[in-house]
C-alpha atoms as a PDB file:
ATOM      1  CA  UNK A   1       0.000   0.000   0.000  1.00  0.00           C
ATOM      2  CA  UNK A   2       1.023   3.550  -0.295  1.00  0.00           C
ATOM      3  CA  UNK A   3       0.839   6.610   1.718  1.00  0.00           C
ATOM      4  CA  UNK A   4      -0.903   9.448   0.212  1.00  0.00           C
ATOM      5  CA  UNK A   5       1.248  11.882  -0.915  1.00  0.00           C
ATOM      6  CA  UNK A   6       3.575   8.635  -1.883  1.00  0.00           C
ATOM      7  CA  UNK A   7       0.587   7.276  -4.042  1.00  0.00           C
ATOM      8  CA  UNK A   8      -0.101  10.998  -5.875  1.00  0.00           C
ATOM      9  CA  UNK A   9       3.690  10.965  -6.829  1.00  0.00           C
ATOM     10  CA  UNK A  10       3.642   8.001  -8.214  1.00  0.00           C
ATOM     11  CA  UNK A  11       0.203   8.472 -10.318  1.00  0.00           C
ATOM     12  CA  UNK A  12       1.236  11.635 -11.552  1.00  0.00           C
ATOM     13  CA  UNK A  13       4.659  10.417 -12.855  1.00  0.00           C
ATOM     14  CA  UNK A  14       2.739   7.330 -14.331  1.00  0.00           C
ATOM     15  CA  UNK A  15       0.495   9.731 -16.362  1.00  0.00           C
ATOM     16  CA  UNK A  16       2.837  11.779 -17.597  1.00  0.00           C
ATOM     17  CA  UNK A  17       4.973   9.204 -19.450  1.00  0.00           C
ATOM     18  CA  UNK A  18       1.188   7.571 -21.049  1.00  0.00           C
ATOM     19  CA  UNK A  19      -0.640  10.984 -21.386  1.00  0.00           C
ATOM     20  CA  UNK A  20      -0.088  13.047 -24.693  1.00  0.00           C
ATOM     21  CA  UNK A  21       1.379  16.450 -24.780  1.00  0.00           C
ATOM     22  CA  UNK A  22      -0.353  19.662 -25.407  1.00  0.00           C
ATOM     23  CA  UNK A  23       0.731  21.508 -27.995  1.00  0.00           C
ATOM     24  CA  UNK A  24       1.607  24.569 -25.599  1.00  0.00           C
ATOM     25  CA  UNK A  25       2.101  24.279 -22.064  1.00  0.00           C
ATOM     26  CA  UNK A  26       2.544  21.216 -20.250  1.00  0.00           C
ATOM     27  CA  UNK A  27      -0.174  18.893 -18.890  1.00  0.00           C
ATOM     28  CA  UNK A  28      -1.974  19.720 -15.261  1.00  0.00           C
ATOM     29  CA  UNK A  29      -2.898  16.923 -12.968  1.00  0.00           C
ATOM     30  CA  UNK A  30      -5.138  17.650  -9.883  1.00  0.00           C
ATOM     31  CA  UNK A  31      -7.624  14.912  -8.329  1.00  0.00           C
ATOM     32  CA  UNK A  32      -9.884  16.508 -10.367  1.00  0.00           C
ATOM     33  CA  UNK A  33      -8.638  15.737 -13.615  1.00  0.00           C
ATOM     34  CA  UNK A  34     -10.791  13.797 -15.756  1.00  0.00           C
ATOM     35  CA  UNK A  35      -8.944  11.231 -17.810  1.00  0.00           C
ATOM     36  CA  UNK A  36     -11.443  11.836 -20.757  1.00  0.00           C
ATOM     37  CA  UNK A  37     -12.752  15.325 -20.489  1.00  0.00           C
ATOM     38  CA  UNK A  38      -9.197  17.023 -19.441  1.00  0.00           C
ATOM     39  CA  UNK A  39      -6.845  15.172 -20.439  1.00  0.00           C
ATOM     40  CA  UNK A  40      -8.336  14.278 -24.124  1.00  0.00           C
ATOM     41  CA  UNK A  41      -7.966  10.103 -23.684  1.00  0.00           C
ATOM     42  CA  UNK A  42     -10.324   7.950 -25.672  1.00  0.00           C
ATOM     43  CA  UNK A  43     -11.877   5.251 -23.580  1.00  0.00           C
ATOM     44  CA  UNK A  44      -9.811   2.293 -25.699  1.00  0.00           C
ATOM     45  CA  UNK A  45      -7.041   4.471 -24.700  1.00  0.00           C
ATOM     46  CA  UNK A  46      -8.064   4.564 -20.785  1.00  0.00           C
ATOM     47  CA  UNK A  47      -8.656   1.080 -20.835  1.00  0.00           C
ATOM     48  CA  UNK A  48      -5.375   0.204 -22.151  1.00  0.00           C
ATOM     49  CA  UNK A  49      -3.356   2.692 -19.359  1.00  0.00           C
ATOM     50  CA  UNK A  50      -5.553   1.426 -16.692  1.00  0.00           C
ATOM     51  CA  UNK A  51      -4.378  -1.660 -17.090  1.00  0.00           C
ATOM     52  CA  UNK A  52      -0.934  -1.277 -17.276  1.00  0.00           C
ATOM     53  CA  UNK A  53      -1.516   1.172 -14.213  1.00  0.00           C
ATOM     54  CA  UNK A  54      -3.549  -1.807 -12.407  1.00  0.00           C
ATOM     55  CA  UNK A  55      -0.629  -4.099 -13.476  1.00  0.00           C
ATOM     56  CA  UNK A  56       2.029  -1.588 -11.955  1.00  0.00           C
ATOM     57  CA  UNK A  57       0.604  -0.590  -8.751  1.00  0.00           C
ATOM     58  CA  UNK A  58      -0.997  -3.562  -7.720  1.00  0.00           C
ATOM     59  CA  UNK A  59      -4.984  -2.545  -8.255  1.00  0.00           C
ATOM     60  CA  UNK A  60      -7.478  -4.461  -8.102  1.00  0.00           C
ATOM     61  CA  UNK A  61     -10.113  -3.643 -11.113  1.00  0.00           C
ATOM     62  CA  UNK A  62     -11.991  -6.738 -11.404  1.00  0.00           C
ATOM     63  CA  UNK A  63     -15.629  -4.821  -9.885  1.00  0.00           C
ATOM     64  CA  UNK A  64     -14.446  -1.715 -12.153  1.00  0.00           C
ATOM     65  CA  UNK A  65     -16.723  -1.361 -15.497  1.00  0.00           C
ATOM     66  CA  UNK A  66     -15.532   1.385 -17.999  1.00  0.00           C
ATOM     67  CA  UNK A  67     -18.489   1.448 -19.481  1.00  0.00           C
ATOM     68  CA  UNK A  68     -20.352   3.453 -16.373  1.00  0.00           C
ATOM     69  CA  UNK A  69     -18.226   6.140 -16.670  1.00  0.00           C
ATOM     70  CA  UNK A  70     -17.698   6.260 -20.199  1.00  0.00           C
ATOM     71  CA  UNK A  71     -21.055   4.387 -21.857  1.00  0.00           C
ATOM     72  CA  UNK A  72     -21.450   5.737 -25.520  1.00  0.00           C
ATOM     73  CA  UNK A  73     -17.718   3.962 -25.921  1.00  0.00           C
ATOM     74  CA  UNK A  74     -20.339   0.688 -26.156  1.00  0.00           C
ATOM     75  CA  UNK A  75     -22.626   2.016 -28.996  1.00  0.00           C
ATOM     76  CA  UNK A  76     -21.976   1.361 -32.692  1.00  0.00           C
ATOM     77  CA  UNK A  77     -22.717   4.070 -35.004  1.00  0.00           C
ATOM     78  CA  UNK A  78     -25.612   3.380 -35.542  1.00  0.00           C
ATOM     79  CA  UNK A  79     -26.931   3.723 -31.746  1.00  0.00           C
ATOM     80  CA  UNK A  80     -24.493   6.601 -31.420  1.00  0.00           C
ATOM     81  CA  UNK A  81     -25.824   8.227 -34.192  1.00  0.00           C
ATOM     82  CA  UNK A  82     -29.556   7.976 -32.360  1.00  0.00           C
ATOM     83  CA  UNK A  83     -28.959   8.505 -28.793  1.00  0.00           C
ATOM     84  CA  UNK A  84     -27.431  11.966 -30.492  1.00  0.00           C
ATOM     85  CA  UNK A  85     -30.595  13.115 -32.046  1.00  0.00           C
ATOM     86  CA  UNK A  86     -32.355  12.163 -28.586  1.00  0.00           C
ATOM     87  CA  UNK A  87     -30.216  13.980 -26.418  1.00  0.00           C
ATOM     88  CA  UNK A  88     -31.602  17.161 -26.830  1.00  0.00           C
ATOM     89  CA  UNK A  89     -34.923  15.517 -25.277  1.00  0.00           C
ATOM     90  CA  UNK A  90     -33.837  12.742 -23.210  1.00  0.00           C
ATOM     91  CA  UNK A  91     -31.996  13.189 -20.034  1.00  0.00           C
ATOM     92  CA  UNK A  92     -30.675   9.663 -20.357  1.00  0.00           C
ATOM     93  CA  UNK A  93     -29.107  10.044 -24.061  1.00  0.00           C
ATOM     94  CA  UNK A  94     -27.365  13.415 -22.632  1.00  0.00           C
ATOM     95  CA  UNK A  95     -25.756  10.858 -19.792  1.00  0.00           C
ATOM     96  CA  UNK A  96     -24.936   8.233 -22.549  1.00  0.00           C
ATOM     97  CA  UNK A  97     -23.115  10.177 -24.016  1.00  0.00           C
ATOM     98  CA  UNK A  98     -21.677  12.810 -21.812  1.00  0.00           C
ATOM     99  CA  UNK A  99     -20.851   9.459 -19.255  1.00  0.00           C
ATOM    100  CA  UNK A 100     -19.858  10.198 -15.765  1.00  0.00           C
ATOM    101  CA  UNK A 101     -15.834  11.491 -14.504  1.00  0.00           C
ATOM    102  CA  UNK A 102     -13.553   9.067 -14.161  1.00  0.00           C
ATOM    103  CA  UNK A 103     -10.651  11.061 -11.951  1.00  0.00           C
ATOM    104  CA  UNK A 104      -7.212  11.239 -10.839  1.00  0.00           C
ATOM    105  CA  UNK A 105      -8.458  11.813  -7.245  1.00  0.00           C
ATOM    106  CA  UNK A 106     -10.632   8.395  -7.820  1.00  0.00           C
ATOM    107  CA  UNK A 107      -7.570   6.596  -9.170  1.00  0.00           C
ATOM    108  CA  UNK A 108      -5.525   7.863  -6.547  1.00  0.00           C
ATOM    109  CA  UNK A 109      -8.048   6.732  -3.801  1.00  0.00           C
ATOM    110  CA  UNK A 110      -7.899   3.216  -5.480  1.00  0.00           C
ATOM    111  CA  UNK A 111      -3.885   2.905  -4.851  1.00  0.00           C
ATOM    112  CA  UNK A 112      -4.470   3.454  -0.910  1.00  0.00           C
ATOM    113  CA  UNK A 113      -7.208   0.902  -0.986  1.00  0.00           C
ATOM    114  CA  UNK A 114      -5.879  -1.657  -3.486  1.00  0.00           C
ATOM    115  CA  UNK A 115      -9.146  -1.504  -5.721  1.00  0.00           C
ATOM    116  CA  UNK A 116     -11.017   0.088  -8.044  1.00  0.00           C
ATOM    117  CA  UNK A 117     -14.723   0.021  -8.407  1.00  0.00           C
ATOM    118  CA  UNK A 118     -17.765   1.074 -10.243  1.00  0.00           C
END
């Protein structure tokens, strides 16, 4: 297990090396940086660093389902293309595809306890 300031060290350094660039400036991490929303990454793309990040630190993600935070990443086109045109009239279409945060602060939080969850 880590401490806290231990584990925020080490998840910031981790992100850094996966997390692309900006064009100017430098990326900023807080615990409420939103791996899709601020920091630009594609859910195939969080998937694939969470699980080298589970892998590395030692986290538990078997209860964890991207999909929650992230759930128009599961529609083809063709439902994608729908739950758009509904969204202006449908509170759960605006959810689908504006999905929930998925955070630094949450991903640090999951390092102290050994597990992350839905």
């Amino acid at each position: 297990m880590f401490e806290q300031n231990d584990a925020w060290t080490k998840l910031v350094e981790f992100f850094e090396l996966r997390v692309e660039k900006p064009v100017i400036g430098k990326n900023r991490f807080t615990r409420d940086t939103d791996l899709y929303h601020d920091l630009d990454m594609e859910p195939d793309e969080i998937e694939r660093v969470l699980r080298e990040w589970s892998a590395e630190f030692n986290v538990d993600t078997r209860d964890f389902d991207l999909g929650h935070y992230y759930p128009a990443s599961k529609l083809n086109r063709k439902e994608f293309f729908l739950t758009v045109l509904k969204a202006p009239f449908s509170r759960e279409a605006r959810e689908t595809l504006g999905g929930w945060q998925l955070t630094m602060g949450m991903l640090e939080e999951a390092m102290l306890k050994g597990k992350l969850v839905t």
